[in-house]
PDB file of N, CA and C in Angstrom:
ATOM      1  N   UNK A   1     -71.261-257.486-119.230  1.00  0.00           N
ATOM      2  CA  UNK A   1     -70.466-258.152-120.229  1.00  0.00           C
ATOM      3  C   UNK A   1     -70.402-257.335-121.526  1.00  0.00           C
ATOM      4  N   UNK A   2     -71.258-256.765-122.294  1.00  0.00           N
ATOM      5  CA  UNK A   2     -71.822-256.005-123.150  1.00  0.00           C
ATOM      6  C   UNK A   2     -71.856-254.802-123.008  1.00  0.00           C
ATOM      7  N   UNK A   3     -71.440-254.135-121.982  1.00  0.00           N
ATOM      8  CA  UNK A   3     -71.871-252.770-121.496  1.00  0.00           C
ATOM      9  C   UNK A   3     -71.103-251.633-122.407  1.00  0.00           C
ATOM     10  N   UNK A   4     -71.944-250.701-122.255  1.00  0.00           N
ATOM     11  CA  UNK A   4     -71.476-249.211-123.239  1.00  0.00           C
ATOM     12  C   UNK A   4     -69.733-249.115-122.945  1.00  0.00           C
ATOM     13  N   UNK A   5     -69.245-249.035-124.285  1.00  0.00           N
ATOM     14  CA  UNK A   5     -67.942-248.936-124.347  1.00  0.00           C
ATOM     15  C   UNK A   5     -67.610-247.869-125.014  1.00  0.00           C
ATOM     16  N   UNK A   6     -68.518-246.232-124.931  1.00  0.00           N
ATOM     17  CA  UNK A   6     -68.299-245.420-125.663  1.00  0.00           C
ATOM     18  C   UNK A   6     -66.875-244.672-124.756  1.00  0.00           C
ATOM     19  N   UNK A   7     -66.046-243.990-125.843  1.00  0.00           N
ATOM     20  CA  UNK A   7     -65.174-242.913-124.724  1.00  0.00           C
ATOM     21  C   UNK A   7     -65.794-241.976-125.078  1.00  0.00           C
ATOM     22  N   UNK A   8     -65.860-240.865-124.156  1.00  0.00           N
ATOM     23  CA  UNK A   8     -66.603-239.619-124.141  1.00  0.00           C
ATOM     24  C   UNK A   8     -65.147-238.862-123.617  1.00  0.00           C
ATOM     25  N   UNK A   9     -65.199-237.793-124.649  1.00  0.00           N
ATOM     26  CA  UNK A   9     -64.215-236.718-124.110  1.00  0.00           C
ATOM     27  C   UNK A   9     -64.579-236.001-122.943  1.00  0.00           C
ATOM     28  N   UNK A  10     -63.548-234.798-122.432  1.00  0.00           N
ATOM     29  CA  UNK A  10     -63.254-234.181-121.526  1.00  0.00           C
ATOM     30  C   UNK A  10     -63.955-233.332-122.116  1.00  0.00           C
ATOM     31  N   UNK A  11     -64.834-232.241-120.902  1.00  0.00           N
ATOM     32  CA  UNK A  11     -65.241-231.093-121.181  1.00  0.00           C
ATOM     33  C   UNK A  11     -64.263-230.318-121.924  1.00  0.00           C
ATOM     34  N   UNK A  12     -63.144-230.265-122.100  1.00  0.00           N
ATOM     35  CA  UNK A  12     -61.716-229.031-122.344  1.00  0.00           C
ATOM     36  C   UNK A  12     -61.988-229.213-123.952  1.00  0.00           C
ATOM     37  N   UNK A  13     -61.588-230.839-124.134  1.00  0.00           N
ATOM     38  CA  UNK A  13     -61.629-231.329-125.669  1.00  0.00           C
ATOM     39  C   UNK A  13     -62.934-231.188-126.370  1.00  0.00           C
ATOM     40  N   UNK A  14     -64.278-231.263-126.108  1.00  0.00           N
ATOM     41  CA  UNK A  14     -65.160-230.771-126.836  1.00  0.00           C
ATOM     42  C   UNK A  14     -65.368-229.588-127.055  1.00  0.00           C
ATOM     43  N   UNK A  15     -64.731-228.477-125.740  1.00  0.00           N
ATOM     44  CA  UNK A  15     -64.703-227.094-126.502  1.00  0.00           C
ATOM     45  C   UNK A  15     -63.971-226.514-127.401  1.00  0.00           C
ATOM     46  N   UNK A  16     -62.635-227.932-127.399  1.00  0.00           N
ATOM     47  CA  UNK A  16     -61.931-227.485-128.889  1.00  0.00           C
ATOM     48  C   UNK A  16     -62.425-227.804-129.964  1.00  0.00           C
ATOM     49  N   UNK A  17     -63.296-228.858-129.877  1.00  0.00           N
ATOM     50  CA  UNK A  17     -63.192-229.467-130.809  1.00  0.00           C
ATOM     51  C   UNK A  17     -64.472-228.571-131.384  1.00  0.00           C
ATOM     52  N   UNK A  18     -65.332-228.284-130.693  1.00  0.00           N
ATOM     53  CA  UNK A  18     -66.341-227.669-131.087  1.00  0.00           C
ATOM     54  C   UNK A  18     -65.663-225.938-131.746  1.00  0.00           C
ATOM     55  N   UNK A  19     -64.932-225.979-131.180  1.00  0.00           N
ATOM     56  CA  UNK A  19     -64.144-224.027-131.719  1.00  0.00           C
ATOM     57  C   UNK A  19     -63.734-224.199-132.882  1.00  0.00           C
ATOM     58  N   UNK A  20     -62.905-225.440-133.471  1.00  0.00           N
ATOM     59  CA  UNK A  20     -61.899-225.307-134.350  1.00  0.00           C
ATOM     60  C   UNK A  20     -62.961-226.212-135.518  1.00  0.00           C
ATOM     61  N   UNK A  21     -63.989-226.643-135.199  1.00  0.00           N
ATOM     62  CA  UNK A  21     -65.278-226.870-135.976  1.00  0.00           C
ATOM     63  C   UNK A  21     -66.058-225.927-136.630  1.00  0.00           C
ATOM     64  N   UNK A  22     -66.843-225.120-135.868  1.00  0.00           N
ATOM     65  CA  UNK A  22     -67.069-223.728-136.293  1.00  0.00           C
ATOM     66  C   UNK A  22     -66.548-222.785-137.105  1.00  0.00           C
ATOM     67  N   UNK A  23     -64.783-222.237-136.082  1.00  0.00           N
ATOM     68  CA  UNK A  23     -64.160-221.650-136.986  1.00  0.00           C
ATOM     69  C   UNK A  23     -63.778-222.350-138.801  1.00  0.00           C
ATOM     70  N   UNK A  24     -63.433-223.545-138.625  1.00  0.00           N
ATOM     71  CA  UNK A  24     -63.607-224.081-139.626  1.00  0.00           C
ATOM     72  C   UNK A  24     -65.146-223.982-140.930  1.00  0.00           C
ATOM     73  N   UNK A  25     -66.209-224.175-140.232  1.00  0.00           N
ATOM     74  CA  UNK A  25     -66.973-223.876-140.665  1.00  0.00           C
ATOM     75  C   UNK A  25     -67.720-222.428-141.644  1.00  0.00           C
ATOM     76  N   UNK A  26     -67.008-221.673-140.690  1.00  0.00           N
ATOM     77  CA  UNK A  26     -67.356-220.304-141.088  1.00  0.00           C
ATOM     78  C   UNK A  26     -66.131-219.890-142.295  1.00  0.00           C
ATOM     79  N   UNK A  27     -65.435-220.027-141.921  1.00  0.00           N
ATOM     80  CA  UNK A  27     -64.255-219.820-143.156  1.00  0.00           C
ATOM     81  C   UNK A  27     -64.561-220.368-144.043  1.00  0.00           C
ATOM     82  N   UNK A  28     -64.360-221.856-144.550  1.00  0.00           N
ATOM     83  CA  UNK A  28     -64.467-222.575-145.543  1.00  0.00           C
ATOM     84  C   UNK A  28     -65.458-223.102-145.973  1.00  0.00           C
ATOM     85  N   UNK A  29     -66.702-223.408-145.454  1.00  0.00           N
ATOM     86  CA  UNK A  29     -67.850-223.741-145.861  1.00  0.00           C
ATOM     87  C   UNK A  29     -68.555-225.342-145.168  1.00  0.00           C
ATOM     88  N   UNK A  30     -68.847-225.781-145.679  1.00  0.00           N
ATOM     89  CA  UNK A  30     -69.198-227.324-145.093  1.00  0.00           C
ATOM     90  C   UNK A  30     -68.607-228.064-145.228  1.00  0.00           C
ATOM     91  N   UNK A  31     -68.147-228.188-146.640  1.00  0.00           N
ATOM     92  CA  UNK A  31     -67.794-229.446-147.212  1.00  0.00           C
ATOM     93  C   UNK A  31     -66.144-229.253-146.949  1.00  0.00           C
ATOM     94  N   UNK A  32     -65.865-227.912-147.425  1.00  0.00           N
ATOM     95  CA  UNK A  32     -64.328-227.910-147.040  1.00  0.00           C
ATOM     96  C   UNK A  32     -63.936-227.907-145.543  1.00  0.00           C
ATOM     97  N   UNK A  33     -64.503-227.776-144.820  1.00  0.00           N
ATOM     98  CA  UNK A  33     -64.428-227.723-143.776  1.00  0.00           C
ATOM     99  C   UNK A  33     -64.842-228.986-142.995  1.00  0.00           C
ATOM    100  N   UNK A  34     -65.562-230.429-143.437  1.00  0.00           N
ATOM    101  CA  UNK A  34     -65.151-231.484-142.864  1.00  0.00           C
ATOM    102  C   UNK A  34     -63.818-232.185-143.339  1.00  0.00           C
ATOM    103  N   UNK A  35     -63.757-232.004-144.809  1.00  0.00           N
ATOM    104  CA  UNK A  35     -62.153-232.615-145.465  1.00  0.00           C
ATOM    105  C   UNK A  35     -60.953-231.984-144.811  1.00  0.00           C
ATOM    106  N   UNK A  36     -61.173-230.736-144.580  1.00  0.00           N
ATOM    107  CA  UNK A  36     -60.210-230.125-143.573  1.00  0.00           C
ATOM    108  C   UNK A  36     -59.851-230.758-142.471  1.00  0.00           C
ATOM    109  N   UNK A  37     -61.187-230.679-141.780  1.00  0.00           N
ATOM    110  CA  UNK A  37     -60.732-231.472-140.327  1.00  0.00           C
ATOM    111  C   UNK A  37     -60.025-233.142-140.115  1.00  0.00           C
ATOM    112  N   UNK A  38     -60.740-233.793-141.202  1.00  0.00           N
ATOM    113  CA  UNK A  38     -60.778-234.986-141.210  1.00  0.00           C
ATOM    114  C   UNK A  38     -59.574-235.836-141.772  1.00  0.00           C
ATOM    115  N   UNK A  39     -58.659-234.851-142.679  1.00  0.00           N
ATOM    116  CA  UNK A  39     -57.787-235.423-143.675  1.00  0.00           C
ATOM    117  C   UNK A  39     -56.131-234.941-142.902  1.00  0.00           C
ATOM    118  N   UNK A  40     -55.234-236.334-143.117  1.00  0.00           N
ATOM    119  CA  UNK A  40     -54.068-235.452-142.379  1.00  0.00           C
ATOM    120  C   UNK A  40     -53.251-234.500-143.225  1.00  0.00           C
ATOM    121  N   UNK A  41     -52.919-233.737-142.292  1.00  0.00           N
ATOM    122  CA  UNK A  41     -51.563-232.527-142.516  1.00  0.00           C
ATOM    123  C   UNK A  41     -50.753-232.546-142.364  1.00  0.00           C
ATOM    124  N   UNK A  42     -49.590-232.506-143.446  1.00  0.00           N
ATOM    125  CA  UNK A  42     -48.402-233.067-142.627  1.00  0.00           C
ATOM    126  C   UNK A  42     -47.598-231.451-142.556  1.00  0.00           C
ATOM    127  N   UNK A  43     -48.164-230.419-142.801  1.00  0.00           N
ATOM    128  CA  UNK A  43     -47.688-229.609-141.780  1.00  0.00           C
ATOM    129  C   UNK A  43     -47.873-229.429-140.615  1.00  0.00           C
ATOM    130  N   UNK A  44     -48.748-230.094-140.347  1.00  0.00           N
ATOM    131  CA  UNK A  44     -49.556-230.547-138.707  1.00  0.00           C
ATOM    132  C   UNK A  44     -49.235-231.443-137.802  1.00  0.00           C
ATOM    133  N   UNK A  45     -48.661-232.407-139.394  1.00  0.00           N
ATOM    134  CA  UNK A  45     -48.295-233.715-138.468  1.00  0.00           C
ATOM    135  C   UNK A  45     -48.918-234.676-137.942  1.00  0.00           C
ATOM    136  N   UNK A  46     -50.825-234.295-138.791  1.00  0.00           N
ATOM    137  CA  UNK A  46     -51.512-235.042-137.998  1.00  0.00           C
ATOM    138  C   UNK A  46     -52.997-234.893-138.886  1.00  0.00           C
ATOM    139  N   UNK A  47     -54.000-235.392-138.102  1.00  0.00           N
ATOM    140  CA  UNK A  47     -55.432-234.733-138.597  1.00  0.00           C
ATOM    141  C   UNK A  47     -55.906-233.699-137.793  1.00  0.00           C
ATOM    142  N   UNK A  48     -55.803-232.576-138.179  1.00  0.00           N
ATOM    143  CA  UNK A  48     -56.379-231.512-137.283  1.00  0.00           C
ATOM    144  C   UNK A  48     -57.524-231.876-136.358  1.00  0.00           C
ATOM    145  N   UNK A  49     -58.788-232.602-136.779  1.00  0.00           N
ATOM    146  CA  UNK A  49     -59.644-232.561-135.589  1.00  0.00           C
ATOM    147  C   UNK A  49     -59.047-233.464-134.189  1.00  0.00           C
ATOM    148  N   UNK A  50     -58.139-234.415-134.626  1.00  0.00           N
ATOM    149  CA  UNK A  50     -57.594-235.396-133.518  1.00  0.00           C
ATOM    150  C   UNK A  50     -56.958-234.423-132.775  1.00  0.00           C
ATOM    151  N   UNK A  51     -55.670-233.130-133.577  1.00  0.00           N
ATOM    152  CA  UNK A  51     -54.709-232.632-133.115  1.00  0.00           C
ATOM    153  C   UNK A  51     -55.516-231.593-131.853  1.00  0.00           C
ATOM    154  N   UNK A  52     -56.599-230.816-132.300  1.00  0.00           N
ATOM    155  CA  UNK A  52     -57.520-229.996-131.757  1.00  0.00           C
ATOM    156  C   UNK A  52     -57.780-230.632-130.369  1.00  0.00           C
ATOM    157  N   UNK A  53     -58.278-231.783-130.422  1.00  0.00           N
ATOM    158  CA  UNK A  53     -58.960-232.190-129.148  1.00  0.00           C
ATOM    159  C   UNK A  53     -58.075-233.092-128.218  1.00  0.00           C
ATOM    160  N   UNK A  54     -56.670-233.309-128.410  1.00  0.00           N
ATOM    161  CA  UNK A  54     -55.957-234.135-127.674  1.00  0.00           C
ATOM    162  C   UNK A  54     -55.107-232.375-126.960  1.00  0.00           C
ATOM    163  N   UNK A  55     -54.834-231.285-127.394  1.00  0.00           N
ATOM    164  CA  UNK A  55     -54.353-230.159-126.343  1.00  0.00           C
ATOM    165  C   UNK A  55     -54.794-229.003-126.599  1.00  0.00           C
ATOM    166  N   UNK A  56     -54.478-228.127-125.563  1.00  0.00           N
ATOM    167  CA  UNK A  56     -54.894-226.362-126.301  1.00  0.00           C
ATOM    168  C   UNK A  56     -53.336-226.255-127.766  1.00  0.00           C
ATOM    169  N   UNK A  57     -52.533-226.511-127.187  1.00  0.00           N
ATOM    170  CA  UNK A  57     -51.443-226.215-128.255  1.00  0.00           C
ATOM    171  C   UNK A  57     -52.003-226.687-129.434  1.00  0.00           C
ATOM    172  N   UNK A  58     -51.830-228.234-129.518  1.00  0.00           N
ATOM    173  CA  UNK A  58     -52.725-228.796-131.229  1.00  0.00           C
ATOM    174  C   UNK A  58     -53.938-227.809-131.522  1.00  0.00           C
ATOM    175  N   UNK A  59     -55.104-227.469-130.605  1.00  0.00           N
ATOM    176  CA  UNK A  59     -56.184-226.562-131.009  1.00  0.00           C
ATOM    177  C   UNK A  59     -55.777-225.127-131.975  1.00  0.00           C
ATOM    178  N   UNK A  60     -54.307-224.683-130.920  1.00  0.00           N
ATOM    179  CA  UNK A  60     -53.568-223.456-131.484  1.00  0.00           C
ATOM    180  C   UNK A  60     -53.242-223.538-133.202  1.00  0.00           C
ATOM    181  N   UNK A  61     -52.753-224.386-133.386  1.00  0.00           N
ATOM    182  CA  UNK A  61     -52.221-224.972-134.326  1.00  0.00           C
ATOM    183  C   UNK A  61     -53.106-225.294-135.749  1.00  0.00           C
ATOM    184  N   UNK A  62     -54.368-225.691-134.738  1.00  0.00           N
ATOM    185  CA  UNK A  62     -55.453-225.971-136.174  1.00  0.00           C
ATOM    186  C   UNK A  62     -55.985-224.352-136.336  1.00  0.00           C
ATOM    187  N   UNK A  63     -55.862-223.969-135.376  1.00  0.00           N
ATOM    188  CA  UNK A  63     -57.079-222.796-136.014  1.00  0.00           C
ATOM    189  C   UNK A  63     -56.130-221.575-136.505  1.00  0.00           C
ATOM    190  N   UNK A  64     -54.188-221.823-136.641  1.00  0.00           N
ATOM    191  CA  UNK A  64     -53.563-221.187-137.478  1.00  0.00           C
ATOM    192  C   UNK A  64     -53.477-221.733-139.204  1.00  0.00           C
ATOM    193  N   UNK A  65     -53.748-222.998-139.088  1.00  0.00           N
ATOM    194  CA  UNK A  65     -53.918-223.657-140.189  1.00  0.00           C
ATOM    195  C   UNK A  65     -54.753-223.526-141.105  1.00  0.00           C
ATOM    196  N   UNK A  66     -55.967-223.431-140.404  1.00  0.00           N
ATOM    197  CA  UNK A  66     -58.003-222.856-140.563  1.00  0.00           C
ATOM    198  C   UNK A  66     -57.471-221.955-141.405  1.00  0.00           C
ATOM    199  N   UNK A  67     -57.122-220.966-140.252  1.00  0.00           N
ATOM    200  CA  UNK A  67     -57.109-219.402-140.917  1.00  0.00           C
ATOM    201  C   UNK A  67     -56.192-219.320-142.019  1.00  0.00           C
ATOM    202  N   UNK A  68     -54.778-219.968-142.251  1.00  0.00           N
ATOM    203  CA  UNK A  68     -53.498-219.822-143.507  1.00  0.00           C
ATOM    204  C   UNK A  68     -54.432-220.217-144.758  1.00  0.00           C
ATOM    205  N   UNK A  69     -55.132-221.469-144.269  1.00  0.00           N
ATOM    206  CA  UNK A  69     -55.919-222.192-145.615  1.00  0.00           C
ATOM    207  C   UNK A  69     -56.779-221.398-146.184  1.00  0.00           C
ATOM    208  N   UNK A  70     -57.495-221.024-145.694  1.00  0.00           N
ATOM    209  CA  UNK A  70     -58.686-220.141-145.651  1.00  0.00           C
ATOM    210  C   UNK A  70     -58.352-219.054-146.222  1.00  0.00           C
ATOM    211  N   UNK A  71     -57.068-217.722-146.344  1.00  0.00           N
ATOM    212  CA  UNK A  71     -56.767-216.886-146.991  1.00  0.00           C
ATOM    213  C   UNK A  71     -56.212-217.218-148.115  1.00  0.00           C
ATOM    214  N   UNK A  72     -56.105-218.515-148.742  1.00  0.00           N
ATOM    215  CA  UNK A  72     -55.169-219.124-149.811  1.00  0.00           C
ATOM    216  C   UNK A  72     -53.664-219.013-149.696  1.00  0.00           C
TER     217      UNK A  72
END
């Protein structure tokens, strides 16, 4: 009745999500780099970490974004 109602992603989506985390990480730092992920883009169209882990294309997409932001 009560039972675990967690969703657990797909192996595919945690390795994006984990790539475009990192890369994020390493570029921008900590802090910019959770507001990054977390906040939407509407050149994105979206919130990058959602966009990352729902395809490889969205993943494509964040970690051109990562990198544009990241050079100013």
């Amino acid at each position: 009745m009560f039972g675990n109602r967690t969703k657990h992603l797909a192996p595919d989506a945690v390795e994006r999500q984990s790539r475009v985390t990192l890369l994020a990480w390493n570029l921008l730092g900590a802090d910019a780099a959770i507001a990054f992920l977390n906040a939407y883009h509407a050149s994105l169209d979206g919130r990058p970490l959602d966009l990352a882990v729902a395809s490889a294309d969205g993943c494509e997409a964040v970690e051109l974004a990562i990198a544009a932001y990241a050079s100013g």
